[in-house]
N, C-alpha and C. Protein backbone atom coordinates (compact mmCIF):
# COMPACT_ATOMS: atom_id res chain seq x y z
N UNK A 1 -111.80 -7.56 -71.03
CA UNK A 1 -111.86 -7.62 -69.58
C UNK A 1 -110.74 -6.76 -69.01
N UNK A 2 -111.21 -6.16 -67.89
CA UNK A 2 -110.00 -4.98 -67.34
C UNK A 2 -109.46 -5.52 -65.89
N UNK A 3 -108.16 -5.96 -66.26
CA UNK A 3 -108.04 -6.56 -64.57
C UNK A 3 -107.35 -5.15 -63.87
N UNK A 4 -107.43 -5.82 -62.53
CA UNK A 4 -107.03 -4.35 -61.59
C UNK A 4 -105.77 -4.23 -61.14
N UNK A 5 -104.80 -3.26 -61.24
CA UNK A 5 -103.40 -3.56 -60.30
C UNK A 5 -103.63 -2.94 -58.63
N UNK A 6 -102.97 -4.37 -58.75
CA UNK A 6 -103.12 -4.31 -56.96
C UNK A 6 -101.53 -3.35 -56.19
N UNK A 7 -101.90 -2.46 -55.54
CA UNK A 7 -100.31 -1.96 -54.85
C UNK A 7 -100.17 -2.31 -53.53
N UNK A 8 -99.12 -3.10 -53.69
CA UNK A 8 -98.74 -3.28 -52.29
C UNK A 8 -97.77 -2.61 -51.30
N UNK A 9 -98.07 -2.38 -50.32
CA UNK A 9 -97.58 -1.67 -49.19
C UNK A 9 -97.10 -1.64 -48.22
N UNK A 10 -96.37 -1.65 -48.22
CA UNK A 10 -94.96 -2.25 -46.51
C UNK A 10 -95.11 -1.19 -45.76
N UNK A 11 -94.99 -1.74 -44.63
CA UNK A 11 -95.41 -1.15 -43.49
C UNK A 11 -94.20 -1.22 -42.47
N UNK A 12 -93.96 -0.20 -41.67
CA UNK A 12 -92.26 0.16 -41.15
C UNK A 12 -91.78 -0.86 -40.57
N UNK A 13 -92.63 -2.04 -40.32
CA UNK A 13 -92.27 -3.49 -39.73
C UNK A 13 -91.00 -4.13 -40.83
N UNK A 14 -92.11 -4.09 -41.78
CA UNK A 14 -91.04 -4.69 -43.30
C UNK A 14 -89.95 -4.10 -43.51
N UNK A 15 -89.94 -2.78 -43.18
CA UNK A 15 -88.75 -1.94 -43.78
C UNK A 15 -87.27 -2.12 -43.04
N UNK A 16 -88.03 -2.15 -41.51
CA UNK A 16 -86.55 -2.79 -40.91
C UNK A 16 -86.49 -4.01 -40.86
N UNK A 17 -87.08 -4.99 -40.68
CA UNK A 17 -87.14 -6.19 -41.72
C UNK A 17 -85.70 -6.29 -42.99
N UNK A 18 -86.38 -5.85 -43.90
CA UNK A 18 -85.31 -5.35 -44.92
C UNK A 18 -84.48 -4.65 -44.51
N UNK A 19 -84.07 -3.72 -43.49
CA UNK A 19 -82.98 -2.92 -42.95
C UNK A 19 -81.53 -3.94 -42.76
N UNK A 20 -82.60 -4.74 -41.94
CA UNK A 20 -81.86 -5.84 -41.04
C UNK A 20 -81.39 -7.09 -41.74
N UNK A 21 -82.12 -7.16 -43.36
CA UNK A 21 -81.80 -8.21 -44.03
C UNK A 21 -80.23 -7.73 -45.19
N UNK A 22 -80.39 -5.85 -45.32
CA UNK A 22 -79.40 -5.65 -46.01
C UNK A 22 -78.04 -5.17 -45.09
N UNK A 23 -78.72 -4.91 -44.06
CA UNK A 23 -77.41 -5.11 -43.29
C UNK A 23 -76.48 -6.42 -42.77
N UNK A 24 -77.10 -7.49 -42.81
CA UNK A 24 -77.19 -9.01 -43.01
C UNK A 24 -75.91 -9.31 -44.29
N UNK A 25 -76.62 -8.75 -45.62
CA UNK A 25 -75.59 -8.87 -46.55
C UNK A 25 -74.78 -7.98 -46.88
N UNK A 26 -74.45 -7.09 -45.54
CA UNK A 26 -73.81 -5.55 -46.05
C UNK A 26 -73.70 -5.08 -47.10
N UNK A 27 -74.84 -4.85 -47.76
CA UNK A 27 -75.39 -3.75 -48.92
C UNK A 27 -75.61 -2.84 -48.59
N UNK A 28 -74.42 -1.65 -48.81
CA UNK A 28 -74.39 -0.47 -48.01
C UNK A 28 -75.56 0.17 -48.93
N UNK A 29 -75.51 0.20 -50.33
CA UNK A 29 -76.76 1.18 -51.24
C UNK A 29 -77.96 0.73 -50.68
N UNK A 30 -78.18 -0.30 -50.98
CA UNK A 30 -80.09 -1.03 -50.31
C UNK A 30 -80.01 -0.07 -48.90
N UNK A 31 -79.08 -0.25 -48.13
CA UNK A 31 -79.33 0.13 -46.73
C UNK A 31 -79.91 1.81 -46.45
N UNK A 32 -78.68 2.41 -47.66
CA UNK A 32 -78.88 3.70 -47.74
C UNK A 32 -80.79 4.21 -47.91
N UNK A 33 -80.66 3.33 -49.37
CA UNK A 33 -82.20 3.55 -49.98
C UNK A 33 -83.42 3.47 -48.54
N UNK A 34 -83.11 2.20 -48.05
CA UNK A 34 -84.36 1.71 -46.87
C UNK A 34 -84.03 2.69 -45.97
N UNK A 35 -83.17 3.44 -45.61
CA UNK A 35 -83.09 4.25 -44.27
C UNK A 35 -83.93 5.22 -44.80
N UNK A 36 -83.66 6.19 -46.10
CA UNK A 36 -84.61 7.01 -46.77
C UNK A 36 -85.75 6.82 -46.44
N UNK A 37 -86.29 5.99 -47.08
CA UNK A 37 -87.48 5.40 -47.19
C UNK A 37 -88.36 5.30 -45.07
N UNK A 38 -87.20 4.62 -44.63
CA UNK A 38 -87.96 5.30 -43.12
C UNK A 38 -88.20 6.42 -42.82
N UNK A 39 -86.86 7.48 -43.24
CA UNK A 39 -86.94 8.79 -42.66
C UNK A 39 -88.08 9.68 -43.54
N UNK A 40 -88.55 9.32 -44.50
CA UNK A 40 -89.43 9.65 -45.34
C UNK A 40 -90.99 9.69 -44.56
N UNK A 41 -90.94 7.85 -44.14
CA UNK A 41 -92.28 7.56 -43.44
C UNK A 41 -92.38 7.88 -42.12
N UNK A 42 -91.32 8.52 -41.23
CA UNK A 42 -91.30 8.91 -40.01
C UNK A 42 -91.66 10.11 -40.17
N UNK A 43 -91.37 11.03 -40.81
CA UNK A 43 -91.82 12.19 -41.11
C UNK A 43 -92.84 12.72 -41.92
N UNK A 44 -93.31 11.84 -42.42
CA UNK A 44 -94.91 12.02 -42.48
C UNK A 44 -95.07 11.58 -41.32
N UNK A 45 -95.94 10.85 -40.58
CA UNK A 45 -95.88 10.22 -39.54
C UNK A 45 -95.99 11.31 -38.40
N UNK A 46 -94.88 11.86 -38.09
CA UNK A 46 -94.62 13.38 -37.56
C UNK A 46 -95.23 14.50 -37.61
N UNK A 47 -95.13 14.39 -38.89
CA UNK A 47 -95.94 15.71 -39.71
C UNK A 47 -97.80 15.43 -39.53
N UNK A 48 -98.35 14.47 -39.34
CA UNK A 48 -99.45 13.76 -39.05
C UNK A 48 -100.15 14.16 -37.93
N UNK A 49 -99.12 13.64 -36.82
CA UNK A 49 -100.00 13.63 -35.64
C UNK A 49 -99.43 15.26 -35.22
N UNK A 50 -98.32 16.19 -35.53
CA UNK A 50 -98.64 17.51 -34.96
C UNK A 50 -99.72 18.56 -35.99
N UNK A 51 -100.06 17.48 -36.86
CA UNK A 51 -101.29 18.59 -37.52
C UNK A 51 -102.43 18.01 -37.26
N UNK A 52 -102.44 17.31 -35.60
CA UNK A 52 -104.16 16.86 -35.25
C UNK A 52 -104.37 17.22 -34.03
């Protein structure tokens, strides 16, 4: 039997969510990583709607 992997996907709600949870425990690395991770999805995002 072949089971399936499921991927799950956070959505920029979660991310500052988590922004706000590692700034909470001032974890400057987590914080670093999650800001990436926005400026990553803002710019796709960007890159999105000026190529429509």
């Amino acid at each position: 039997m072949r089971t399936k992997r499921l991927r799950t996907r956070l959505s920029l709600d979660d991310y500052l969510d988590l922004l706000n949870l590692a700034i909470a425990l001032q974890d400057e690395a987590w914080q670093k990583e999650i800001t990436a991770k926005l400026e990553k999805m803002t710019a796709a995002c960007a890159g999105a709607e000026s190529s429509s």
